[in-house]
Protein backbone atom coordinates (compact mmCIF):
# COMPACT_ATOMS: atom_id res chain seq x y z
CA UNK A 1 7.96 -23.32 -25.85
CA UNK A 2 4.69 -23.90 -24.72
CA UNK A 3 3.08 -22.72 -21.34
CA UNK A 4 1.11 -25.06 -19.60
CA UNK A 5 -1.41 -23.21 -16.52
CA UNK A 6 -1.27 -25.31 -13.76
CA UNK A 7 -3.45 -23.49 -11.43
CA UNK A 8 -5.62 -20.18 -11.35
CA UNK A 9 -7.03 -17.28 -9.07
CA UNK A 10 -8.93 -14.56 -9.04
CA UNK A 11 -7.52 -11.37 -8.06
CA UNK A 12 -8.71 -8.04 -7.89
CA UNK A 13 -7.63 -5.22 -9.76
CA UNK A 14 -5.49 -3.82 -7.07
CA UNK A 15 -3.67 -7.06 -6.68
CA UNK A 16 -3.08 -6.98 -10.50
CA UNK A 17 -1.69 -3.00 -10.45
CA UNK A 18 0.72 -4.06 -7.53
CA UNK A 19 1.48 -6.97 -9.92
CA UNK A 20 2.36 -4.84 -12.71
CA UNK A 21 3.92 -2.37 -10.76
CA UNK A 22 6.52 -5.05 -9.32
CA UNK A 23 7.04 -5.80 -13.07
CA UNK A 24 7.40 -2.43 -14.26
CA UNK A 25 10.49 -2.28 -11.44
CA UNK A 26 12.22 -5.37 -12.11
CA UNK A 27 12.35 -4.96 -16.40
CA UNK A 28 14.76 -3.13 -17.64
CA UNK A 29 13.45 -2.93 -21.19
CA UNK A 30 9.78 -2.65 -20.09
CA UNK A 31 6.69 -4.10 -20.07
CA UNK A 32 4.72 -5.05 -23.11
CA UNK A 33 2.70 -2.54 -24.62
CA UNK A 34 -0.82 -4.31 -23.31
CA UNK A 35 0.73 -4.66 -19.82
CA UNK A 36 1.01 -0.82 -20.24
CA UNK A 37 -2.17 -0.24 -20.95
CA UNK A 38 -3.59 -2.32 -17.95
CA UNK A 39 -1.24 -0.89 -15.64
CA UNK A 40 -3.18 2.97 -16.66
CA UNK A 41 -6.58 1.21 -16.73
CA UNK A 42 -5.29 -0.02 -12.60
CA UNK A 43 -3.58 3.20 -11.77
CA UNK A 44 -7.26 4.94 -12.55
CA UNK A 45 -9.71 2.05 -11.20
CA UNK A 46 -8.12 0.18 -8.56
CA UNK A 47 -8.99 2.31 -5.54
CA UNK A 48 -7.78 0.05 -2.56
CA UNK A 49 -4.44 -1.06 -1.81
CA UNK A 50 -4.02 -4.83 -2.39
CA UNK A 51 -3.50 -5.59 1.10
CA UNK A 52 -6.60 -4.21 1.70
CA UNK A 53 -8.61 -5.59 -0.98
CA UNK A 54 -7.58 -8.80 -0.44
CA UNK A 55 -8.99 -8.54 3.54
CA UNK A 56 -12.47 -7.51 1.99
CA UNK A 57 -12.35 -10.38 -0.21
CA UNK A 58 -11.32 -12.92 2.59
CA UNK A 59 -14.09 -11.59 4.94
CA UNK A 60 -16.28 -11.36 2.24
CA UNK A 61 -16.21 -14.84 1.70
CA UNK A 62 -15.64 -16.14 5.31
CA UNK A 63 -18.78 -13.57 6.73
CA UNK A 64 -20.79 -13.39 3.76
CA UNK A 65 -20.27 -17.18 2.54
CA UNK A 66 -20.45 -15.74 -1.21
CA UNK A 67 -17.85 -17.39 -3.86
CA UNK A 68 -14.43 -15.89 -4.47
CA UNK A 69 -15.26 -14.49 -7.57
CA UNK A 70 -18.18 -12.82 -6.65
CA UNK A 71 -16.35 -11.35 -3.72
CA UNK A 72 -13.22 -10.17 -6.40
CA UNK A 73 -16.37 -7.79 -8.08
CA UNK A 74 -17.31 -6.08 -4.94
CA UNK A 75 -14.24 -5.51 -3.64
CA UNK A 76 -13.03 -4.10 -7.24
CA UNK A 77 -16.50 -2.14 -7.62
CA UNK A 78 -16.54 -1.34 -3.96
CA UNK A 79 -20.98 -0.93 -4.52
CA UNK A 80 -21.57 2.16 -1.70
CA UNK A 81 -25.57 1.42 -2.09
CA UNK A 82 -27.26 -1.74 -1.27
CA UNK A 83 -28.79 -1.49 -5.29
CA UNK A 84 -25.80 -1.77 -6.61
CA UNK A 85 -24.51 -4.56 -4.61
CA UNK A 86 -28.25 -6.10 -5.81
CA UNK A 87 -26.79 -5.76 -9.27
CA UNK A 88 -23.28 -7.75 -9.01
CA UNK A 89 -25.00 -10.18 -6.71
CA UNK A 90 -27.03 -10.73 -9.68
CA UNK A 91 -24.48 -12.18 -11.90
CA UNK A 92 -25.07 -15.23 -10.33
CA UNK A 93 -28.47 -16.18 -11.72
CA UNK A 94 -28.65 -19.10 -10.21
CA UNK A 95 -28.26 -17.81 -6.63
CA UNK A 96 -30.98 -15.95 -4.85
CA UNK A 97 -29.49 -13.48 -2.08
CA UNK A 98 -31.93 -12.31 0.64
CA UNK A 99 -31.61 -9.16 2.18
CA UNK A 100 -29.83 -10.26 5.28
CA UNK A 101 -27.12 -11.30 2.65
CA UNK A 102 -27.22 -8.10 0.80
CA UNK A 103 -26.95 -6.31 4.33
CA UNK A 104 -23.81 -8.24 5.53
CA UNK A 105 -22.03 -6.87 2.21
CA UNK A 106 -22.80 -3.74 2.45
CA UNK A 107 -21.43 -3.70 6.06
CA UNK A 108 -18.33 -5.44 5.53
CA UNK A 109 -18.05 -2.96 1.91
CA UNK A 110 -18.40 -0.23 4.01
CA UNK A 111 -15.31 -0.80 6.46
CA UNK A 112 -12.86 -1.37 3.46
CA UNK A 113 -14.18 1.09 0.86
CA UNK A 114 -15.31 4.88 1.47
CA UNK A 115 -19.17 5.13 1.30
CA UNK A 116 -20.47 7.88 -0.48
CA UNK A 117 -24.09 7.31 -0.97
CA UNK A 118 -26.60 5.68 1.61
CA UNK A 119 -29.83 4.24 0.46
């Protein structure tokens, strides 16, 4: 049988642990042995709920007008210093963010994620 995709998202890692976590509920013979191994990876990494880190993505995109998948790597990351946010923000080369961008971020980062370090 072949699968055909017929749309995709991005989602952030705590969307994919509550994902996998359904899944892990509903089998009965369990998951596959890589969906295992993603679901430990998630249960370590993903550090907001998926409610949550959905809202940061939304606002993130709304407030901050930068693209969806952009938005999935901070809110995964959650960058506590304005140099790291530099760095993600950087993986789109052909996109120069000011400082009034990198600002907004960090404030919207801020009321989703726990800051630890100020700059």
């Amino acid at each position: 049988m072949t699968r055909k995709i017929l749309s995709s998202k991005s989602i952030t890692w705590s969307e994919a642990k509550e994902i996998l976590q359904k899944r892990k509920q509903e089998s009965s013979g369990g998951i596959l042995v890589t969906q295992e191994r993603a679901w430990e990876y998630l249960k370590t990494f993903a550090v907001l709920d998926a409610e949550t880190a959905r809202k940061l993505v939304n606002e993130l995109v709304n407030e901050a007008s930068i693209d969806e998948d952009l938005a999935v790597v901070v809110a995964n990351m959650c960058p506590s210093t304005k140099g790291e946010i530099r760095s993600i923000l950087e993986m789109k080369k052909e996109i120069q963010y000011n400082e009034e961008v990198v600002n907004k971020i960090k404030s919207i980062v801020d009321k989703y994620c726990q800051p630890t370090i100020e700059e």
